[in-house]
PDB file of N, CA and C in Angstrom:
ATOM      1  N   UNK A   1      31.258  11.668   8.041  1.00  0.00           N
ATOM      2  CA  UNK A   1      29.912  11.150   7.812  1.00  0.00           C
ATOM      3  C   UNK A   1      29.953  10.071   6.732  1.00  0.00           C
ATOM      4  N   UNK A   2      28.681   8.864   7.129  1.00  0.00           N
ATOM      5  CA  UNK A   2      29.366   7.976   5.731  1.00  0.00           C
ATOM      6  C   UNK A   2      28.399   8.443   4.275  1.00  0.00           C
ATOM      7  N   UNK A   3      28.625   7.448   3.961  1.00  0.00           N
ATOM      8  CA  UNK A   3      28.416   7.717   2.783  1.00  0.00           C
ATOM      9  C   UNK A   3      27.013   7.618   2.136  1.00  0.00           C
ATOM     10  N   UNK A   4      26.623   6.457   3.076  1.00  0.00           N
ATOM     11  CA  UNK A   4      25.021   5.558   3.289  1.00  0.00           C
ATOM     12  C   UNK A   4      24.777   5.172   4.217  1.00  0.00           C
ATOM     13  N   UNK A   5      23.320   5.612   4.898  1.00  0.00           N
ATOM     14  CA  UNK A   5      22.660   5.721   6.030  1.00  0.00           C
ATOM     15  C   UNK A   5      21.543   4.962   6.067  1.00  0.00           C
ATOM     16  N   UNK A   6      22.103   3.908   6.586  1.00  0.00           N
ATOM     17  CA  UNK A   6      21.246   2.457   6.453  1.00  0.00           C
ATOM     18  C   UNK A   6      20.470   2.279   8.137  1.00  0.00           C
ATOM     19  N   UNK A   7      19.082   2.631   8.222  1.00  0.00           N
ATOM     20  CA  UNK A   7      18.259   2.598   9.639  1.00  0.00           C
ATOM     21  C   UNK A   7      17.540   0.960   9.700  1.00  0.00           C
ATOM     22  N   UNK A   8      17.685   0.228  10.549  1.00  0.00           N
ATOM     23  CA  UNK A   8      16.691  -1.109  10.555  1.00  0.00           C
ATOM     24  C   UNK A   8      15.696  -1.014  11.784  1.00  0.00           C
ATOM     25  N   UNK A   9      15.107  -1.257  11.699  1.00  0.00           N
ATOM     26  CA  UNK A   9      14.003  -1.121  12.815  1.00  0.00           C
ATOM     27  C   UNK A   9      13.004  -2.396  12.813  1.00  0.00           C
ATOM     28  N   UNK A  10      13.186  -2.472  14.355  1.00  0.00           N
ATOM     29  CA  UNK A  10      12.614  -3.659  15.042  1.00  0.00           C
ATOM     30  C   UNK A  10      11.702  -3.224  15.871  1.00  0.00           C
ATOM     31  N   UNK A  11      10.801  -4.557  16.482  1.00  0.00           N
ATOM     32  CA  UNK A  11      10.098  -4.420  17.458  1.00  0.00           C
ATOM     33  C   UNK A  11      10.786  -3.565  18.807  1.00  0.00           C
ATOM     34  N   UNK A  12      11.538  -3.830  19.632  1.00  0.00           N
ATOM     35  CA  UNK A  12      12.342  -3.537  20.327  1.00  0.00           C
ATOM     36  C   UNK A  12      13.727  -3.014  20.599  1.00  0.00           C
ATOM     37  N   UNK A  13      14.639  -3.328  18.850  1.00  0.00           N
ATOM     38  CA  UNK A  13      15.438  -2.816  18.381  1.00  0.00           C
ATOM     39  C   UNK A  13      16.992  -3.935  19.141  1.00  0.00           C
ATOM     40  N   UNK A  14      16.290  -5.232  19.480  1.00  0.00           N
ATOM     41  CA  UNK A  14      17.596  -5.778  20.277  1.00  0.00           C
ATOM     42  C   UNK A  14      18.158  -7.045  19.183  1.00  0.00           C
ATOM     43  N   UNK A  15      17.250  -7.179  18.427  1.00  0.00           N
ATOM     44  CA  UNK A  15      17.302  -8.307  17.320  1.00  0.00           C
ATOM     45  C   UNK A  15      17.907  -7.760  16.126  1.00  0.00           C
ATOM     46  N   UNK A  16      17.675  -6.671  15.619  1.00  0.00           N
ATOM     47  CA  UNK A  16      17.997  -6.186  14.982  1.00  0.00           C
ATOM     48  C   UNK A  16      19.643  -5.514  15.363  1.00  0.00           C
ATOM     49  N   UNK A  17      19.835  -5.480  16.437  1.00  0.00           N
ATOM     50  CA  UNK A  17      21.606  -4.822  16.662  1.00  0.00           C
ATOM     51  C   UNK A  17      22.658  -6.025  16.631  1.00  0.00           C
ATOM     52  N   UNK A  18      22.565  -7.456  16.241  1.00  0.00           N
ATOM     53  CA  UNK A  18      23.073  -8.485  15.776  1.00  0.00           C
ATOM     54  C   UNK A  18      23.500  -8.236  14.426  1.00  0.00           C
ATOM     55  N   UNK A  19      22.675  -8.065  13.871  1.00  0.00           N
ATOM     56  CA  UNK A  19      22.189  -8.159  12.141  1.00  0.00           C
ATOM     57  C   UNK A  19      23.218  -6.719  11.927  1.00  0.00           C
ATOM     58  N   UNK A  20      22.863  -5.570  12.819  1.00  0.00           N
ATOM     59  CA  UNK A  20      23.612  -4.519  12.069  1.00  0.00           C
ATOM     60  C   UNK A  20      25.090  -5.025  12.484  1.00  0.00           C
ATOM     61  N   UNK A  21      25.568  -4.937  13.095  1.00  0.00           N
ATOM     62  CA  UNK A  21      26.881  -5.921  13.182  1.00  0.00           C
ATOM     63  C   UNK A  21      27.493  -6.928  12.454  1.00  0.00           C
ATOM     64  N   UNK A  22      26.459  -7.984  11.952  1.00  0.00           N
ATOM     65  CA  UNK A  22      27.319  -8.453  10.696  1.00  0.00           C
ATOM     66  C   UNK A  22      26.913  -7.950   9.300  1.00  0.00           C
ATOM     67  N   UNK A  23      26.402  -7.200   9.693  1.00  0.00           N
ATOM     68  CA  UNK A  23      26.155  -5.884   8.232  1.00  0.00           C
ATOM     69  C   UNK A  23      27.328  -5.148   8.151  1.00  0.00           C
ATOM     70  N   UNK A  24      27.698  -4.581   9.223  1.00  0.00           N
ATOM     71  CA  UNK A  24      28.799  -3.602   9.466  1.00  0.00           C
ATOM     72  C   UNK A  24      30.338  -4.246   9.009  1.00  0.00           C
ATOM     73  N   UNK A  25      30.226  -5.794   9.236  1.00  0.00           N
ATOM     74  CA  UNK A  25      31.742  -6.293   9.134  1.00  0.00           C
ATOM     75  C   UNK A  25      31.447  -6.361   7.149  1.00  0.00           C
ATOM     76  N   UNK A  26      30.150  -7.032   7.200  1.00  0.00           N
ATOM     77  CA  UNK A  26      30.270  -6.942   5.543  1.00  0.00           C
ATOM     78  C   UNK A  26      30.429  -5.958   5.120  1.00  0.00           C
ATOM     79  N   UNK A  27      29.768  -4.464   5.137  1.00  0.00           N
ATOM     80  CA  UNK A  27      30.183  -3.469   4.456  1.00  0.00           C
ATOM     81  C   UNK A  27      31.629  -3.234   4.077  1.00  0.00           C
ATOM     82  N   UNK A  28      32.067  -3.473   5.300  1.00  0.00           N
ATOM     83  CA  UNK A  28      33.839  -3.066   5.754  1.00  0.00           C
ATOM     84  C   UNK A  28      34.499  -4.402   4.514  1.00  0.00           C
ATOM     85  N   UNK A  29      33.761  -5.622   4.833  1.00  0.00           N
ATOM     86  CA  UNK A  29      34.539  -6.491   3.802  1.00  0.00           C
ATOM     87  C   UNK A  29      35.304  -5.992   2.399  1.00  0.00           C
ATOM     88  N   UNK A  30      33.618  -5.066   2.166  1.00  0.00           N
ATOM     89  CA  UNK A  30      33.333  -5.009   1.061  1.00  0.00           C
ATOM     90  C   UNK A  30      33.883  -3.793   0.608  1.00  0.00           C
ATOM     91  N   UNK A  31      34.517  -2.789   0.825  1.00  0.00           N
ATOM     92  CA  UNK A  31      34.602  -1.376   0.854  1.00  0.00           C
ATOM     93  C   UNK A  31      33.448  -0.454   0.888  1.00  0.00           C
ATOM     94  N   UNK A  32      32.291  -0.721   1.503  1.00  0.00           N
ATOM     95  CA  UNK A  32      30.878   0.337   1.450  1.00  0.00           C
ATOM     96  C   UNK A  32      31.435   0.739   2.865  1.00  0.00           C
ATOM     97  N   UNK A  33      31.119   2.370   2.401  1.00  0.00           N
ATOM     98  CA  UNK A  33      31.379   3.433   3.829  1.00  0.00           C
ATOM     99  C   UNK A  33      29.953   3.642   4.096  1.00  0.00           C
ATOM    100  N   UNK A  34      29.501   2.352   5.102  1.00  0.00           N
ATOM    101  CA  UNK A  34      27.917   2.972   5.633  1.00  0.00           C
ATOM    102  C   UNK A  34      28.169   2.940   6.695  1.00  0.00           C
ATOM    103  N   UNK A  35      26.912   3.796   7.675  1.00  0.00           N
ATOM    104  CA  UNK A  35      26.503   4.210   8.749  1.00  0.00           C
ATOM    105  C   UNK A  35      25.497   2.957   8.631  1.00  0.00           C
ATOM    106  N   UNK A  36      24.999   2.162   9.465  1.00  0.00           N
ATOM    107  CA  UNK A  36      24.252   1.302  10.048  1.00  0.00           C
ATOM    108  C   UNK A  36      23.833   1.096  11.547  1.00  0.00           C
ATOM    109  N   UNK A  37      22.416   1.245  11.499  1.00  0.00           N
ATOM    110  CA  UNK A  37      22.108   1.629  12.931  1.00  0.00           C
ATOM    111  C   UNK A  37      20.950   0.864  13.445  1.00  0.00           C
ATOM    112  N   UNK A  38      20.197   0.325  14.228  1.00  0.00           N
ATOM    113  CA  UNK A  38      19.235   0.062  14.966  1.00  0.00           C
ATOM    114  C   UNK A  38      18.149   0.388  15.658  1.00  0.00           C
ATOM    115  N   UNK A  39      17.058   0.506  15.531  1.00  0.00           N
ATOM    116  CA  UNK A  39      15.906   0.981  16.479  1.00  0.00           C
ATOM    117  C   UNK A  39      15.134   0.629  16.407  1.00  0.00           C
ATOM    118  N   UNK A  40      14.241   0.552  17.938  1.00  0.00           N
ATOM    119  CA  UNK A  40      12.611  -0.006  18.139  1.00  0.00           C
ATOM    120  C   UNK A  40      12.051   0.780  17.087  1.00  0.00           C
ATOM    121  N   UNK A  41      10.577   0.400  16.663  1.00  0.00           N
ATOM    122  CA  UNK A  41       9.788   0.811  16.225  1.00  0.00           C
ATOM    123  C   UNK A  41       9.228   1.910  17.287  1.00  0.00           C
ATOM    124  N   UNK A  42       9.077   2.218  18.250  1.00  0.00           N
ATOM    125  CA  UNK A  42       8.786   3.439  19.074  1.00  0.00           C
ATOM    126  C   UNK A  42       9.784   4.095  19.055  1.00  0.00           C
ATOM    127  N   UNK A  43      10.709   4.085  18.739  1.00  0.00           N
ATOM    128  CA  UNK A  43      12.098   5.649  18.492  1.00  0.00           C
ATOM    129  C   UNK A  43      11.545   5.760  16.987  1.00  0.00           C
ATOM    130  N   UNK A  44      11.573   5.155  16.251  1.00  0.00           N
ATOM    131  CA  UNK A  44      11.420   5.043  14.605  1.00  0.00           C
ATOM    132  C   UNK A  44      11.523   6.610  14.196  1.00  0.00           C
ATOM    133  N   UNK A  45      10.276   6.853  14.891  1.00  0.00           N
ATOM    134  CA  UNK A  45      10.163   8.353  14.146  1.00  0.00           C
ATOM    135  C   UNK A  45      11.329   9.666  14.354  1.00  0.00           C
ATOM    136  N   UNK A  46      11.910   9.986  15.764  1.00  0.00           N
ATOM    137  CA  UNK A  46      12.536  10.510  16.298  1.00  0.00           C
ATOM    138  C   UNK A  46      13.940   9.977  15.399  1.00  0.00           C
ATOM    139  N   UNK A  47      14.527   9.054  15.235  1.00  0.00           N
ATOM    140  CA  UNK A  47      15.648   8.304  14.591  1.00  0.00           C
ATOM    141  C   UNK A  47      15.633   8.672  13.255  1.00  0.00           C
ATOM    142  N   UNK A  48      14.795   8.763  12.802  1.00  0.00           N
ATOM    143  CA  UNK A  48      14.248   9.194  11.313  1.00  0.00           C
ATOM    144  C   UNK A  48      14.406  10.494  10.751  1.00  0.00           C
ATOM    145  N   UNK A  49      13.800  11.295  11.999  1.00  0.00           N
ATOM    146  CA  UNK A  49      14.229  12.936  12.151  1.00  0.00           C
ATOM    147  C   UNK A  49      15.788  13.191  12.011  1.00  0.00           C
ATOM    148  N   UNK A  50      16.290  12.498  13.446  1.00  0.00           N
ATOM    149  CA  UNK A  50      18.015  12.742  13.878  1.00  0.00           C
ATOM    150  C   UNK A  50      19.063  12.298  12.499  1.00  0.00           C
ATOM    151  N   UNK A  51      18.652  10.950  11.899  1.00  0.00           N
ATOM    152  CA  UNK A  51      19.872  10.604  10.976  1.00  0.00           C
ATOM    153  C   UNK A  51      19.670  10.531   9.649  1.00  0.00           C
ATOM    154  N   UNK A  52      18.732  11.080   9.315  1.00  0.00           N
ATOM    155  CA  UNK A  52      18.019  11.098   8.076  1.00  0.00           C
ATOM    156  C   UNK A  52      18.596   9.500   6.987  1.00  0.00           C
ATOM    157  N   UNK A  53      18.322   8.435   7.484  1.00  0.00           N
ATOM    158  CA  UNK A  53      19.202   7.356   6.831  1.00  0.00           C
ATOM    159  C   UNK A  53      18.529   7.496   5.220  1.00  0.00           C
ATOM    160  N   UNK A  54      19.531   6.698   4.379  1.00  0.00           N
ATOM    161  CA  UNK A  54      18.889   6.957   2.945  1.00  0.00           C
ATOM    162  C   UNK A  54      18.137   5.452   2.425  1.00  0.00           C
ATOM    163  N   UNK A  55      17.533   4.516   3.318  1.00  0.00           N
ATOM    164  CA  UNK A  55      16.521   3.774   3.075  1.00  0.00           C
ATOM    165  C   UNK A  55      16.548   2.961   5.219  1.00  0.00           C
ATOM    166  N   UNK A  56      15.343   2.668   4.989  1.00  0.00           N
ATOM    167  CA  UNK A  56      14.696   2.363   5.899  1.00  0.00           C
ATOM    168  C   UNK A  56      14.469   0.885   5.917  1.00  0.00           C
ATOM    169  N   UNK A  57      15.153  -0.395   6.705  1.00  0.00           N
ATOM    170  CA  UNK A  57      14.612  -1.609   6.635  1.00  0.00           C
ATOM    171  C   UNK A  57      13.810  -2.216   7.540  1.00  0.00           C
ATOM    172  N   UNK A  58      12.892  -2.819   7.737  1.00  0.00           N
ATOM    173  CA  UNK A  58      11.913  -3.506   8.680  1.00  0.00           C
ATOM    174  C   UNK A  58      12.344  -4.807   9.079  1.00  0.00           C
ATOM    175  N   UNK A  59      12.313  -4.847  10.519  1.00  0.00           N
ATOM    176  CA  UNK A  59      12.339  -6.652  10.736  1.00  0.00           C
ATOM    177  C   UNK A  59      11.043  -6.975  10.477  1.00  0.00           C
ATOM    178  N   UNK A  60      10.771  -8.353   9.972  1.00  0.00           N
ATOM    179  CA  UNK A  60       9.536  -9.355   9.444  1.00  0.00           C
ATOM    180  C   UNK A  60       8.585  -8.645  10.909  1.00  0.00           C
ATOM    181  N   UNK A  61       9.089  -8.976  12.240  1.00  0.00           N
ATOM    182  CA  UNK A  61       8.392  -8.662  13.151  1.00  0.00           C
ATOM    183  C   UNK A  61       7.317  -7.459  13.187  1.00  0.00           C
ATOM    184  N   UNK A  62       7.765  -6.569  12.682  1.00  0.00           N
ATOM    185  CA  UNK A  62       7.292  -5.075  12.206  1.00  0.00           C
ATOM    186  C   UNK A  62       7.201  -4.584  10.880  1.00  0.00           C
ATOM    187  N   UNK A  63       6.449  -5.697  10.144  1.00  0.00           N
ATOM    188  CA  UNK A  63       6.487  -5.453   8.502  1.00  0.00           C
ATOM    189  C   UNK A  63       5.096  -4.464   8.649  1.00  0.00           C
ATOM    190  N   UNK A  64       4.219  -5.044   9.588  1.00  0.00           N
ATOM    191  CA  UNK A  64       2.681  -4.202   9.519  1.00  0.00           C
ATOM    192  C   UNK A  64       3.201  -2.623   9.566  1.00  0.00           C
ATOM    193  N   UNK A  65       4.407  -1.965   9.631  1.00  0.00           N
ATOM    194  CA  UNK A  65       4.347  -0.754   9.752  1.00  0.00           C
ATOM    195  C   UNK A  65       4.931  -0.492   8.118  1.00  0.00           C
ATOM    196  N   UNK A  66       5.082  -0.926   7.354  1.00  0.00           N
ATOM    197  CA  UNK A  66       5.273  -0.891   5.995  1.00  0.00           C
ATOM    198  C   UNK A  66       4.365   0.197   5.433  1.00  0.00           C
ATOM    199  N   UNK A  67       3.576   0.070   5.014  1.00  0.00           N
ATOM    200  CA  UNK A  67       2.422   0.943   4.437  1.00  0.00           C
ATOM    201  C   UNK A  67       2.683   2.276   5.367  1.00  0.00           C
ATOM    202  N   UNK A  68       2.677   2.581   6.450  1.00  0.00           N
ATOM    203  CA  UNK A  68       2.513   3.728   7.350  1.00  0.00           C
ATOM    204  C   UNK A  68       4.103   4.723   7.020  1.00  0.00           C
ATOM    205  N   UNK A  69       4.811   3.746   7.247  1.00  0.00           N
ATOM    206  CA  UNK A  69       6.203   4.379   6.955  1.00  0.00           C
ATOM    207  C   UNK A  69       6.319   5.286   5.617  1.00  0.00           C
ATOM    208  N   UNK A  70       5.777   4.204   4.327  1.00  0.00           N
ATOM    209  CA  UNK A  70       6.035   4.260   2.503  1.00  0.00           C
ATOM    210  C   UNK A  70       5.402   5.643   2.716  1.00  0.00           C
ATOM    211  N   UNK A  71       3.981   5.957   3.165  1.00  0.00           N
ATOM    212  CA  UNK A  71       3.191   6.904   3.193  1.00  0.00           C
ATOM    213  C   UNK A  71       3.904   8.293   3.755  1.00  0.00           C
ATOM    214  N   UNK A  72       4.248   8.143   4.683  1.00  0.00           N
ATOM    215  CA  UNK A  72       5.000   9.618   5.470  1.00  0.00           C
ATOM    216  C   UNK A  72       6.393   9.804   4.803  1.00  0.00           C
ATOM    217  N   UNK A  73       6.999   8.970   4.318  1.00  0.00           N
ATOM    218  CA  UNK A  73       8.687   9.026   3.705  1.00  0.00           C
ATOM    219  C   UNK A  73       9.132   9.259   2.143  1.00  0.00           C
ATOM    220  N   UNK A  74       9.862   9.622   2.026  1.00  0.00           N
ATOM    221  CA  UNK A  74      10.519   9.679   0.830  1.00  0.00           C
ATOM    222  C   UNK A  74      11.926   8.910   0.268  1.00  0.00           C
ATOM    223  N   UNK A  75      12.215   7.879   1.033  1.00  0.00           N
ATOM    224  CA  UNK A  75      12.957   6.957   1.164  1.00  0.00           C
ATOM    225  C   UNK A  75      12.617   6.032   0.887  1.00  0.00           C
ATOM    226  N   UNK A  76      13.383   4.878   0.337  1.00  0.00           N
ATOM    227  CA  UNK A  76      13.046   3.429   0.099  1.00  0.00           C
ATOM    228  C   UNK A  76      12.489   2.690   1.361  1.00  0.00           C
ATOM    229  N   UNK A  77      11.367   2.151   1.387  1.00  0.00           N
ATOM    230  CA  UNK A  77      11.351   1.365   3.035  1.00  0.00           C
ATOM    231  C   UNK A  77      10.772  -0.082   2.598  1.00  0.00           C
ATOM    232  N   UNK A  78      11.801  -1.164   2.973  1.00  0.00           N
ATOM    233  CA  UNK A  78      11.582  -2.808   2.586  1.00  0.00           C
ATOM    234  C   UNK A  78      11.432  -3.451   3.655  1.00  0.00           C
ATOM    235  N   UNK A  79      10.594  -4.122   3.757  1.00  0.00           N
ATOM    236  CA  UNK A  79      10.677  -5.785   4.617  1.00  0.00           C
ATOM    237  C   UNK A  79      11.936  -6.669   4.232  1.00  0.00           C
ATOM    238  N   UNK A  80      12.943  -6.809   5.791  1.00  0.00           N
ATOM    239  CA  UNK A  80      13.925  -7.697   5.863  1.00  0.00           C
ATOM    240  C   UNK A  80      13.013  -9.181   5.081  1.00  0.00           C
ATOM    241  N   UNK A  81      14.232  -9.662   4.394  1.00  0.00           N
ATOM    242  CA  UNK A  81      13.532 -10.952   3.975  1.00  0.00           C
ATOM    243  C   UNK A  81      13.387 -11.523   5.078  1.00  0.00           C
ATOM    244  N   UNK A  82      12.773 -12.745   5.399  1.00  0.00           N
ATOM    245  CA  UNK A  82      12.134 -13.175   6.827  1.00  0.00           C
ATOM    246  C   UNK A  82      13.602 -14.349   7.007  1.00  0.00           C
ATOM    247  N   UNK A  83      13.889 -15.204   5.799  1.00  0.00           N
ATOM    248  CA  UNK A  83      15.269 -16.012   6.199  1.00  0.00           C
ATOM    249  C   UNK A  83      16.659 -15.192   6.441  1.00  0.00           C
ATOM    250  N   UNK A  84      16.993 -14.469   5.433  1.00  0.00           N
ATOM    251  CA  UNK A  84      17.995 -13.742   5.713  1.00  0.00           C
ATOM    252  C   UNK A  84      18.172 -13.406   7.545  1.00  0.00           C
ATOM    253  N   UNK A  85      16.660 -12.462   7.767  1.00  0.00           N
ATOM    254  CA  UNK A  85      16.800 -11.700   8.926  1.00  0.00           C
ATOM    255  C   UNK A  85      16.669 -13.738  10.233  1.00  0.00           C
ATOM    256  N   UNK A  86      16.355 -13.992   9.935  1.00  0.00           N
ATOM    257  CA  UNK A  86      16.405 -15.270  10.656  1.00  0.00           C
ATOM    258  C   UNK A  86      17.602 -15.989  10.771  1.00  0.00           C
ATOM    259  N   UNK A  87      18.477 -15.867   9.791  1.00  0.00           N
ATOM    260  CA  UNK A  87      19.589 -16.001   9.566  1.00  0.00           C
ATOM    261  C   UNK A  87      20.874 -15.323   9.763  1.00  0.00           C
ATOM    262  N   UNK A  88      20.160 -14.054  10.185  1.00  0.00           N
ATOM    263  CA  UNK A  88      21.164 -12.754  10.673  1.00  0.00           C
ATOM    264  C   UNK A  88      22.168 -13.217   9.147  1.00  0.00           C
ATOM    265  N   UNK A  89      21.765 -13.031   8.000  1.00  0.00           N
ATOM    266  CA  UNK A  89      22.292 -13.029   7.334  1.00  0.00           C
ATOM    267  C   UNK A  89      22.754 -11.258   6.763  1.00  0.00           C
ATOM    268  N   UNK A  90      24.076 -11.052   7.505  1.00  0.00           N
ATOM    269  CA  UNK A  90      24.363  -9.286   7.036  1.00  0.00           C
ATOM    270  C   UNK A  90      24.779  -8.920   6.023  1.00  0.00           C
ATOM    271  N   UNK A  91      25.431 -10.078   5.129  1.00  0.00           N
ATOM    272  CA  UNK A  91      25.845  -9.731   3.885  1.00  0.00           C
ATOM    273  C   UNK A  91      24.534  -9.560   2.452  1.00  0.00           C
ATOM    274  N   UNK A  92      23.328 -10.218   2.952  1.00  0.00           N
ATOM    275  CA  UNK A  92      22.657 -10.081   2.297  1.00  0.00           C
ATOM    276  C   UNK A  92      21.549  -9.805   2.475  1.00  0.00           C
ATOM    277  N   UNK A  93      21.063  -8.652   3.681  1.00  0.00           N
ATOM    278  CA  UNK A  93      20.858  -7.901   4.398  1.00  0.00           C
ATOM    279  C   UNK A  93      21.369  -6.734   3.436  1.00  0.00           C
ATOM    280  N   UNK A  94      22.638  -6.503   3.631  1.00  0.00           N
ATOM    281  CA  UNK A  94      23.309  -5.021   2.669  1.00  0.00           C
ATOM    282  C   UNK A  94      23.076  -5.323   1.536  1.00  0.00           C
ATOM    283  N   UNK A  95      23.517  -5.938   0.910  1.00  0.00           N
ATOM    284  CA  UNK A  95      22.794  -6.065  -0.383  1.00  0.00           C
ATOM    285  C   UNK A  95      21.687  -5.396  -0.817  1.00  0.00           C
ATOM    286  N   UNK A  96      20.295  -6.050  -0.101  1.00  0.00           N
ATOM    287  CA  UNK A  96      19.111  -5.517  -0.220  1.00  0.00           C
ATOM    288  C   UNK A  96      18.970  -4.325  -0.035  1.00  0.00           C
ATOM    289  N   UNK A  97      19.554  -3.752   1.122  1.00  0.00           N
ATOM    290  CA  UNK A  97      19.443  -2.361   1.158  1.00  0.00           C
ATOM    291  C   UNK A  97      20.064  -1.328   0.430  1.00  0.00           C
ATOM    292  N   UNK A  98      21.266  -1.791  -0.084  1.00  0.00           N
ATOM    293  CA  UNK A  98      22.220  -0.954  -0.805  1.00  0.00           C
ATOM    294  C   UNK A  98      21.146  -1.379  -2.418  1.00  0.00           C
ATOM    295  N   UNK A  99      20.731  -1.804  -2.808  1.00  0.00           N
ATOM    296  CA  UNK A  99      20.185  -1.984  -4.036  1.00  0.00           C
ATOM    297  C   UNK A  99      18.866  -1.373  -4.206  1.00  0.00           C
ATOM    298  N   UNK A 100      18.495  -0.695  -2.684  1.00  0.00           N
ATOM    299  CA  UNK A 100      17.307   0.000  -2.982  1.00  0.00           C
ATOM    300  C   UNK A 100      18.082   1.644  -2.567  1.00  0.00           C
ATOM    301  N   UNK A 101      18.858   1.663  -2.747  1.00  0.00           N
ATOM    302  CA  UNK A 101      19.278   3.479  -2.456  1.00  0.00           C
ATOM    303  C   UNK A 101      19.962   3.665  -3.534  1.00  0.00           C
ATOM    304  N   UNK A 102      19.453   4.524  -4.541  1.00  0.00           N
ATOM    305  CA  UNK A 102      19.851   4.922  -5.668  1.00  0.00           C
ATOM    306  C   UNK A 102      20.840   5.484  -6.018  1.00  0.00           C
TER     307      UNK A 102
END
């Protein structure tokens, strides 16, 4: 099991499985043992249950579920920056997320 359980969630979850991919090579760059994973916003909840990740990121697309998420969770939950995630930028992508899991 890794070490950090990093969930991103998208509209549809197909934009977002790019991004976890060059998240995944950065982690590995970097020596971080994370789990990084993908999902629509309609699995969200079910995904949430199954892998208990230890922060929650939003694509810009699905920031309106921000507030709803913060409310039911006990996890960090951020809005992808809108360039980064436009940028499929994964190295700084992890960053953000690894800097919100304590």
């Amino acid at each position: 099991m890794a070490e950090k359980t990093i969930m991103l969630c998208c509209a549809a979850g197909m934009s977002t499985s790019l991004l976890v991919s060059k998240m995944q090579k950065a982690a590995e760059s970097d020596g971080v043992d994370a789990e990084i994973f993908a999902t629509a916003a309609a699995d969200a909840d079910a995904k949430l249950e199954e892998k208990h990740p230890n922060v929650l990121m939003l694509g810009p697309q699905v920031r309106y579920l921000e507030g709803q998420f913060k409310d039911k969770l006990s996890i960090p939950v951020e809005v992808i920056n809108m360039q980064d995630y436009g940028m499929m930028n994964g190295e700084k992508v992890l960053k953000q997320a690894l800097s919100l899991i304590k």
